[in-house]
N, C-alpha and C. Protein backbone atom coordinates (compact mmCIF):
# COMPACT_ATOMS: atom_id res chain seq x y z
N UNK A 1 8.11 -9.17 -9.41
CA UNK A 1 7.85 -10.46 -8.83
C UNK A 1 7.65 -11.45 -9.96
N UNK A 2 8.53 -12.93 -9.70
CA UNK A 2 8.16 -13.51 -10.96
C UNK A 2 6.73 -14.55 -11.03
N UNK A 3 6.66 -15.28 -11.68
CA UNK A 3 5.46 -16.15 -11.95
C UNK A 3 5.88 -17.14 -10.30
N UNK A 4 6.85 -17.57 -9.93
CA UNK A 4 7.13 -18.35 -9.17
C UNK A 4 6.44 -17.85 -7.90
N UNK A 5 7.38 -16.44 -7.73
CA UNK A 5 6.56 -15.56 -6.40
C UNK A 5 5.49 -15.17 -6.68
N UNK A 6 4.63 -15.23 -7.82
CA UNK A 6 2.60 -15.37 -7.41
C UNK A 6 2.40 -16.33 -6.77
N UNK A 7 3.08 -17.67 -6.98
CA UNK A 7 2.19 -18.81 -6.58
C UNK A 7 2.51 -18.89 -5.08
N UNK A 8 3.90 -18.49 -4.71
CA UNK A 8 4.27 -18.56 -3.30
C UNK A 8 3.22 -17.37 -2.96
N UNK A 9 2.90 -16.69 -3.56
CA UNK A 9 1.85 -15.50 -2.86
C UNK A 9 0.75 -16.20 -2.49
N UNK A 10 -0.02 -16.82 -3.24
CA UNK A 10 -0.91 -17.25 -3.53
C UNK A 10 -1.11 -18.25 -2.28
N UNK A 11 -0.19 -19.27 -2.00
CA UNK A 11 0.46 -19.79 -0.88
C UNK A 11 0.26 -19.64 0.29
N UNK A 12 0.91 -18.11 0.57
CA UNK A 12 0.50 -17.62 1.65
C UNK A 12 -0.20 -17.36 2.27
N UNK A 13 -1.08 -16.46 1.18
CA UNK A 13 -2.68 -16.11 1.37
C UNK A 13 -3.52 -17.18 2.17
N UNK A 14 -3.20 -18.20 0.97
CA UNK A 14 -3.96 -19.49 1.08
C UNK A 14 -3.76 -20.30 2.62
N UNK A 15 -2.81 -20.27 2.45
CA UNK A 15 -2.45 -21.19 3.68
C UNK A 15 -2.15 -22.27 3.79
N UNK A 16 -1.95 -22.74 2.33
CA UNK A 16 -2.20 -24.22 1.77
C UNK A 16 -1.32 -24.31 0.31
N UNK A 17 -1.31 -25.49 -0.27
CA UNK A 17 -1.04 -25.57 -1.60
C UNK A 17 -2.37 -25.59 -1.97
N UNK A 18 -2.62 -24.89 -3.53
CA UNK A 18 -3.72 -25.14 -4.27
C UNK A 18 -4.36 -26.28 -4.74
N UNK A 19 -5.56 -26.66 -4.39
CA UNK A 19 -5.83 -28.49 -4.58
C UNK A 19 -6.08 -28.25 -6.36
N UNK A 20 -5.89 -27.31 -7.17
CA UNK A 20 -5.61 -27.52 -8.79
C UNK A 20 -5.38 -26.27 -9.08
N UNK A 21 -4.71 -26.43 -10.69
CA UNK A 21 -4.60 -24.95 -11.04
C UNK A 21 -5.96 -24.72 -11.60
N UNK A 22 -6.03 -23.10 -12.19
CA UNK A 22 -7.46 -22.75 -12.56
C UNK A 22 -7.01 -22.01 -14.15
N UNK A 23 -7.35 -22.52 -14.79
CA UNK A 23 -7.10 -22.33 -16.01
C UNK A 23 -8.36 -21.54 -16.88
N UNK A 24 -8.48 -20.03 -17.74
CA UNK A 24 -9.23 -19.72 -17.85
C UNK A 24 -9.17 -19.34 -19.53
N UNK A 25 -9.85 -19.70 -20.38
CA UNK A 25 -9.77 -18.91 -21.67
C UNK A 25 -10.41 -18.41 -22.34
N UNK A 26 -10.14 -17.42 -23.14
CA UNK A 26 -10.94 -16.63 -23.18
C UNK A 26 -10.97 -15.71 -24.37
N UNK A 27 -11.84 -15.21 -24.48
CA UNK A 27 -11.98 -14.75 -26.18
C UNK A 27 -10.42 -13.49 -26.35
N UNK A 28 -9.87 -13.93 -27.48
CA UNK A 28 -9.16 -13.30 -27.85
C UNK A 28 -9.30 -11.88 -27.85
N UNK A 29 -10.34 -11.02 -28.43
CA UNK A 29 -10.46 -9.82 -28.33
C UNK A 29 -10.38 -9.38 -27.20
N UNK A 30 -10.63 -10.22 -26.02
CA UNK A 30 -10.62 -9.39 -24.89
C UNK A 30 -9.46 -9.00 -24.00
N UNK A 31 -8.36 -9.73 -25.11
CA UNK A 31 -7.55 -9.48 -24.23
C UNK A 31 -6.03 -8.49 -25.51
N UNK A 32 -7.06 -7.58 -25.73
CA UNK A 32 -6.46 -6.97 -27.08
C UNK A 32 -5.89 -7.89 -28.15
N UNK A 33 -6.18 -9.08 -28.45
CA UNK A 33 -5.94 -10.12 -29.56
C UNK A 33 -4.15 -10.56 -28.98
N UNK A 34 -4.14 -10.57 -28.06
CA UNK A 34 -2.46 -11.07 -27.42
C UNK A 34 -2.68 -12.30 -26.98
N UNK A 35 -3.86 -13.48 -26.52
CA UNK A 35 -3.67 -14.42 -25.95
C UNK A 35 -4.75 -15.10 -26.09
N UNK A 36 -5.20 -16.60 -25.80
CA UNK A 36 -6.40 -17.22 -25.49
C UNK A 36 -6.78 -17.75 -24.52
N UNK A 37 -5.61 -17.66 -23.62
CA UNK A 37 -5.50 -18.78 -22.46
C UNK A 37 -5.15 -17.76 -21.53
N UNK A 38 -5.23 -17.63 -20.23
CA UNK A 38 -4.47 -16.26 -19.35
C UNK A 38 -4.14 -17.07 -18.34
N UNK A 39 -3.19 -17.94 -19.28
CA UNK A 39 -2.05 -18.09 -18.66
C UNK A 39 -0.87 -17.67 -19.08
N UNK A 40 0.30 -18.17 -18.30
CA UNK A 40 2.10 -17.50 -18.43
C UNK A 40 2.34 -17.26 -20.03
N UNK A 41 2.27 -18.77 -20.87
CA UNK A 41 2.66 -18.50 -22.12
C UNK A 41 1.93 -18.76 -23.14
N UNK A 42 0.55 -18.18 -22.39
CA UNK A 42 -0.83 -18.71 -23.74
C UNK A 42 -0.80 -19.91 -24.11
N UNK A 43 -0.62 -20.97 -22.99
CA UNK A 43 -1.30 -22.29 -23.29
C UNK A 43 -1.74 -22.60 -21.89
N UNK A 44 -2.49 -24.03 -22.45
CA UNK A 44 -3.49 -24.36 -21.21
C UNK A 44 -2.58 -25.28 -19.65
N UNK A 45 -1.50 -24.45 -19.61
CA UNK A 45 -0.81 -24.40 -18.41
C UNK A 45 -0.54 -22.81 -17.20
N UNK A 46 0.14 -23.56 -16.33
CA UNK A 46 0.94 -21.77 -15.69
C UNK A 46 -0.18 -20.87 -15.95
N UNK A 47 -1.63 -21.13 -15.20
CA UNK A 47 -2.27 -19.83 -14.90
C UNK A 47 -1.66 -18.40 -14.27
N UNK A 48 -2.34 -17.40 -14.58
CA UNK A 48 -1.93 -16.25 -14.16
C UNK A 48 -2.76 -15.42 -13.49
N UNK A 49 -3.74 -16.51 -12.86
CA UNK A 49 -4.83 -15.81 -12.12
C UNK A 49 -4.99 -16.97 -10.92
N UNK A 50 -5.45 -16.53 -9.93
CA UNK A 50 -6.35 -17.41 -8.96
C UNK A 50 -7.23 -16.60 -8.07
N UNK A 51 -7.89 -17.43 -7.18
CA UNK A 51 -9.12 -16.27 -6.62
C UNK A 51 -8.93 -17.62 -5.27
N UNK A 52 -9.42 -16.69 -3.95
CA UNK A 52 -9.52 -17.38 -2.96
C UNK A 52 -10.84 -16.97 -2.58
N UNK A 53 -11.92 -17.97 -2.04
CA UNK A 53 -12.77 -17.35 -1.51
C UNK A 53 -13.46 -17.80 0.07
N UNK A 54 -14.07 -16.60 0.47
CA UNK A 54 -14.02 -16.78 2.11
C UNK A 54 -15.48 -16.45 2.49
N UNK A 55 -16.46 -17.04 3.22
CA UNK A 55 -17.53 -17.30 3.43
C UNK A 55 -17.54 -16.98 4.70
N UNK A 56 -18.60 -15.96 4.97
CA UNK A 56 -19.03 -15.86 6.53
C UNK A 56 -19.53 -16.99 7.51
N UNK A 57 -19.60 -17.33 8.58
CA UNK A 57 -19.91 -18.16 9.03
C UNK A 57 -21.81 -17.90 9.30
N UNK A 58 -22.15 -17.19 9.07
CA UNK A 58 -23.91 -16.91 8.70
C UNK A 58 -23.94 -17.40 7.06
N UNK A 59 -23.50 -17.59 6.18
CA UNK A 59 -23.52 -17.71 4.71
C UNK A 59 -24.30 -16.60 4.28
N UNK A 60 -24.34 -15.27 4.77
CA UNK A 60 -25.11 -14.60 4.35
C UNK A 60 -23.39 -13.40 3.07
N UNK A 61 -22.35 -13.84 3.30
CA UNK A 61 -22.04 -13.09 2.27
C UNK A 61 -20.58 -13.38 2.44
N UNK A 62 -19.93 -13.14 0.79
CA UNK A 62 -18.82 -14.08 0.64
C UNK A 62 -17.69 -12.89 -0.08
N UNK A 63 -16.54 -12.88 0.26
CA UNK A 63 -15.17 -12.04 0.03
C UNK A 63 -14.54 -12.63 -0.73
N UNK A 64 -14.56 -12.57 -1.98
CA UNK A 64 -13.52 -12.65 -3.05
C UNK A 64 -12.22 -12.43 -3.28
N UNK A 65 -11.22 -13.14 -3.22
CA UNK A 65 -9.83 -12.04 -3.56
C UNK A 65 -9.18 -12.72 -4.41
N UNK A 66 -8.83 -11.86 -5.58
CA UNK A 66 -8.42 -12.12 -6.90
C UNK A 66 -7.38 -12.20 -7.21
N UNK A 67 -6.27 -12.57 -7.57
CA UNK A 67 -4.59 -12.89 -7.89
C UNK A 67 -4.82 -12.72 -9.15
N UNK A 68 -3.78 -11.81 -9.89
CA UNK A 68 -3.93 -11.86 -11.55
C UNK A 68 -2.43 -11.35 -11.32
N UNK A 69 -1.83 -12.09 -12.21
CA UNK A 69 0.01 -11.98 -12.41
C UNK A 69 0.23 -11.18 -13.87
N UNK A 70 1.04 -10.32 -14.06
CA UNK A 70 0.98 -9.57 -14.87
C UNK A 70 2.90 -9.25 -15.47
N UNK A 71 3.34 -9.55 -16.51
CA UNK A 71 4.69 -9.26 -17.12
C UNK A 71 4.96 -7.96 -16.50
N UNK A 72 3.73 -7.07 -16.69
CA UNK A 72 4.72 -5.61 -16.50
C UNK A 72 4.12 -4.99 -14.86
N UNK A 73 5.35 -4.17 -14.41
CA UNK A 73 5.83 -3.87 -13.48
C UNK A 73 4.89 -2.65 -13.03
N UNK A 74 3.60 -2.58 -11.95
CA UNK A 74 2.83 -1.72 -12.05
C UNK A 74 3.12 -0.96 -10.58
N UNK A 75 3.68 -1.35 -9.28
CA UNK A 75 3.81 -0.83 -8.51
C UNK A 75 2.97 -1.08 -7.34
N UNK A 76 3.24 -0.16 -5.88
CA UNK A 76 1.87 -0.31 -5.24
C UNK A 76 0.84 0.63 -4.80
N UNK A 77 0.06 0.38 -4.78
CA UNK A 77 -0.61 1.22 -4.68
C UNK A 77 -2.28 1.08 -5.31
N UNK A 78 -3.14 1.99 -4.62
CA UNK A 78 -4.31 1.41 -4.76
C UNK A 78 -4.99 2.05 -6.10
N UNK A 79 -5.53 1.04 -6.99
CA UNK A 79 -6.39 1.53 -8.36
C UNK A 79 -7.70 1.39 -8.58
N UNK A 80 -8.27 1.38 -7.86
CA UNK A 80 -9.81 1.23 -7.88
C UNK A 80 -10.37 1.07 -6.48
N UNK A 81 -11.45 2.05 -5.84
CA UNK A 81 -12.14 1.91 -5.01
C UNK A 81 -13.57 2.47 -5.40
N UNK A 82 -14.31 1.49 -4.93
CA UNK A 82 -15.68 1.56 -5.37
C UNK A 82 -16.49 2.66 -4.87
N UNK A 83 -16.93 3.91 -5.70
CA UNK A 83 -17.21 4.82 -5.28
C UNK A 83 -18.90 4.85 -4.95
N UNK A 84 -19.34 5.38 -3.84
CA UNK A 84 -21.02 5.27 -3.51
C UNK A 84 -21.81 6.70 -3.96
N UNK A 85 -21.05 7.47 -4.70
CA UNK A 85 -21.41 8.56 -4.59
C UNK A 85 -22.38 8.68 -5.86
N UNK A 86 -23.49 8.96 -5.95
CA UNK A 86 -24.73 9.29 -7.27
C UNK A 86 -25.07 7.85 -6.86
N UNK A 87 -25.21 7.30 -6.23
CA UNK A 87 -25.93 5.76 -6.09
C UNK A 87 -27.40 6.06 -5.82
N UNK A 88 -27.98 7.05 -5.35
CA UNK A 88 -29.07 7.56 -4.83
C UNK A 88 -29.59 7.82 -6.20
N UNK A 89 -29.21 7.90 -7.66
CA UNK A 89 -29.74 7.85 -8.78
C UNK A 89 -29.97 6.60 -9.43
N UNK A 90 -29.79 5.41 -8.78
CA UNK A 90 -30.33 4.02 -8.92
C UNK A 90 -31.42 3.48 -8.39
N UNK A 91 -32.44 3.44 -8.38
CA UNK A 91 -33.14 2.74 -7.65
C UNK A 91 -33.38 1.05 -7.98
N UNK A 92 -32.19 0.82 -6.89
CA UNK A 92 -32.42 -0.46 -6.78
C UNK A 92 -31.43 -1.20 -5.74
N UNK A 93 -31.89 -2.14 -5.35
CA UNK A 93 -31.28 -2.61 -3.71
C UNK A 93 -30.09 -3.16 -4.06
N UNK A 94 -29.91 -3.87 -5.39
CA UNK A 94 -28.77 -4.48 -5.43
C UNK A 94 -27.39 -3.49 -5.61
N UNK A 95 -27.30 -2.17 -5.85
CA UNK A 95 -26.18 -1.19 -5.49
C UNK A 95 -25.47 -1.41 -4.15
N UNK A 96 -26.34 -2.19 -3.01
CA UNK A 96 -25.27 -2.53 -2.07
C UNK A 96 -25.07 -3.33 -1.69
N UNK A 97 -25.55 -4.19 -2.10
CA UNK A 97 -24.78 -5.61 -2.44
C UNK A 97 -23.43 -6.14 -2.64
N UNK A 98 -22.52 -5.10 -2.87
CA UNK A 98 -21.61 -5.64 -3.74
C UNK A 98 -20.20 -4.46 -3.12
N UNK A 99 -19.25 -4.81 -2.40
CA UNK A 99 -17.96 -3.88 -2.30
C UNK A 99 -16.78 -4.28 -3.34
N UNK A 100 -16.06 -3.60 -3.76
CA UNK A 100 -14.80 -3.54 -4.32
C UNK A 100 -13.69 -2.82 -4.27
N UNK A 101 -12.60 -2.93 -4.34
CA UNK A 101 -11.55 -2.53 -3.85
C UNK A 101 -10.64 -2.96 -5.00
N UNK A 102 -9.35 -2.44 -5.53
CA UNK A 102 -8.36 -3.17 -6.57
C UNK A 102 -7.21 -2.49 -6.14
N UNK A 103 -5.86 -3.46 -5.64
CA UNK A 103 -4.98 -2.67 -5.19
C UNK A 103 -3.67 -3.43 -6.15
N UNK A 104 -2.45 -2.95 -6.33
CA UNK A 104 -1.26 -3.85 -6.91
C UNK A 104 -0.79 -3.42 -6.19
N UNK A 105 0.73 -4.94 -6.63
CA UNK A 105 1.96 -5.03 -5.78
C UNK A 105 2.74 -5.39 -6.81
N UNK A 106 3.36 -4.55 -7.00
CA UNK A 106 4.87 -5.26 -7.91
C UNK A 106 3.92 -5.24 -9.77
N UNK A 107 3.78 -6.35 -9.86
CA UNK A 107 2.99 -7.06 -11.02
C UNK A 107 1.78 -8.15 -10.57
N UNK A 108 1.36 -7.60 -9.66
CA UNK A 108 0.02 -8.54 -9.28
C UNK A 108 -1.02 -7.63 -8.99
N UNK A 109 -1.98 -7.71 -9.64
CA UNK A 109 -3.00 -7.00 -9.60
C UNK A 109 -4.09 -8.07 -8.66
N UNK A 110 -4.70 -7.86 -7.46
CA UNK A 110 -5.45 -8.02 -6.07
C UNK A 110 -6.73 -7.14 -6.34
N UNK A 111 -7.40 -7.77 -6.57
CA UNK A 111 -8.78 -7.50 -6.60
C UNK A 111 -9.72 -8.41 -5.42
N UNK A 112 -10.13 -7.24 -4.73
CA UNK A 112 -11.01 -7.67 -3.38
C UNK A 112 -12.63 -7.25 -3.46
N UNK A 113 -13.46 -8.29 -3.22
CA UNK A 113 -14.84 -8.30 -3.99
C UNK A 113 -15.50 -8.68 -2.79
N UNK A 114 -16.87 -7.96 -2.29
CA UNK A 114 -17.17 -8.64 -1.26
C UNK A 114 -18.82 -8.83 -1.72
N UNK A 115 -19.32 -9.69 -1.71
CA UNK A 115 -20.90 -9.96 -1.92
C UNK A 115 -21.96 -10.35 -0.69
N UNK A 116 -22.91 -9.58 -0.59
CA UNK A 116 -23.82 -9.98 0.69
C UNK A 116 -25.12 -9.99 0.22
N UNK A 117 -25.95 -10.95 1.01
CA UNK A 117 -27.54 -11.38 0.39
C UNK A 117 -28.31 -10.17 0.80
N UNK A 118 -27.91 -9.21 1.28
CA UNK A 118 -28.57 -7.74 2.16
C UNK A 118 -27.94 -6.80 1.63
N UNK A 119 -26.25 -6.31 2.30
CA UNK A 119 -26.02 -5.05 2.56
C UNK A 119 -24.25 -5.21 2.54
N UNK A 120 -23.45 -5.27 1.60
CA UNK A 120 -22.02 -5.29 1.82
C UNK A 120 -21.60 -4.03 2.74
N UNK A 121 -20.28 -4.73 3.88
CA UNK A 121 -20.27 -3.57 4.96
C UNK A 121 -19.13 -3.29 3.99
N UNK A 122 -18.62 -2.17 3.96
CA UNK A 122 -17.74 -1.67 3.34
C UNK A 122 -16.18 -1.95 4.31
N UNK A 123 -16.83 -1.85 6.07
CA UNK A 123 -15.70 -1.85 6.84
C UNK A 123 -14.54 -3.46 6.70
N UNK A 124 -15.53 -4.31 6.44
CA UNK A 124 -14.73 -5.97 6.05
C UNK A 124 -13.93 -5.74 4.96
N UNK A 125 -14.71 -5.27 3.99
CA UNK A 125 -13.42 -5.24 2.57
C UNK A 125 -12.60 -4.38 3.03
N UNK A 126 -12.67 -3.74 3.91
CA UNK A 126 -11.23 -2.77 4.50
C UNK A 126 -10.35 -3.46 5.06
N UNK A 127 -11.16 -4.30 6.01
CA UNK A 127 -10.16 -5.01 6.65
C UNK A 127 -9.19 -6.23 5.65
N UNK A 128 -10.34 -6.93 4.83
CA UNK A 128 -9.77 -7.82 3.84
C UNK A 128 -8.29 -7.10 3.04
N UNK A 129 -8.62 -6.14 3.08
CA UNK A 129 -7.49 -5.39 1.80
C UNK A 129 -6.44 -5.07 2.62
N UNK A 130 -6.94 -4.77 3.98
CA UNK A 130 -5.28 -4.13 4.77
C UNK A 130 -4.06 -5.61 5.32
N UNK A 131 -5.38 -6.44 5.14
CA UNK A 131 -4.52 -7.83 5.62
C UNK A 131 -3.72 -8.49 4.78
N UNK A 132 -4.26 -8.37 3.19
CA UNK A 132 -3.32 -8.35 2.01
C UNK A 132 -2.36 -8.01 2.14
N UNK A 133 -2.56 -6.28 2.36
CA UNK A 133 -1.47 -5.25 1.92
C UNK A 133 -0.06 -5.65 3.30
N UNK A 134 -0.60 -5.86 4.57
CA UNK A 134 0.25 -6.77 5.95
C UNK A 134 0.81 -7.77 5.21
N UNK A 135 0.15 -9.12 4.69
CA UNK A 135 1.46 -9.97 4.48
C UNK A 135 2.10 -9.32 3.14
N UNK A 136 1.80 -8.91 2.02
CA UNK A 136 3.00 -8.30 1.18
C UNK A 136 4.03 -7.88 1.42
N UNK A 137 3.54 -7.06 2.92
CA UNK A 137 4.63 -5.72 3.31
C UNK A 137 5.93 -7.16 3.91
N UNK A 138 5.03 -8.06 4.81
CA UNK A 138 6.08 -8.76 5.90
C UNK A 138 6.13 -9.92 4.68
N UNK A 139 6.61 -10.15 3.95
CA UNK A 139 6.63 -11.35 3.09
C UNK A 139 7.10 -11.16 2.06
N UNK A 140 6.94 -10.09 1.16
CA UNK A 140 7.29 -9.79 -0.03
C UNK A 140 8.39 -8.08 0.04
């Protein structure tokens, strides 16, 4: 998928055109000394990231979803799910606070984040991620 089809992704998701781009930079080392800017061609244009975010109608907790565009060709399929298992060796409330999920498509890495002032349900970021993975399938 090229830089063009993120933003039409992005698009879709959205539902909208983006009211700006989001431009992020960032220490060189972190990005193995290849860039400063993460954007298309390491300048302060053509981001390669965006994030949409979605708010419950209680404001008690908010779903993140992350767009990061990537040159190389990673596939689909899911790379990170947030595991609960040894959490009972934390003591502390904020362990559930917080769901995550990281899935790609093509060269877009989708990172789905869900934050709650209590108790992240795990079942929403399910749903958040399968509705992704729906328009990719019918769209892309």
């Amino acid at each position: 998928m090229g830089y063009s089809g993120q933003i039409a992704l992005y698009r879709s998701v959205a539902g909208s055109t983006p009211k700006g781009e989001t431009l992020t930079i960032t220490n060189k080392k972190l990005t193995f000394d290849k860039r400063e800017w993460l954007t298309l061609e390491n300048k302060n244009k053509d981001s390669t990231q965006d994030v949409l975010i979605f708010e419950s109608t209680d404001k008690k907790s908010l779903i993140n979803v992350h767009l990061a565009y990537t040159d190389n060709y990673i596939g689909e399929d899911a790379i990170l799910r947030e595991v609960t298992v040894g959490d009972d060796q934390i003591d502390s409330d904020l362990k559930n606070n917080t769901d995550l999920m990281i899935i790609s498509f093509k060269n877009i890495v989708i990172t789905v984040v869900q934050t709650a002032e209590v108790k992240a349900d795990i079942d929403i970021t399910h749903v958040f991620v399968e509705s992704v993975i729906n328009i990719l399938k019918e769209n892309y």
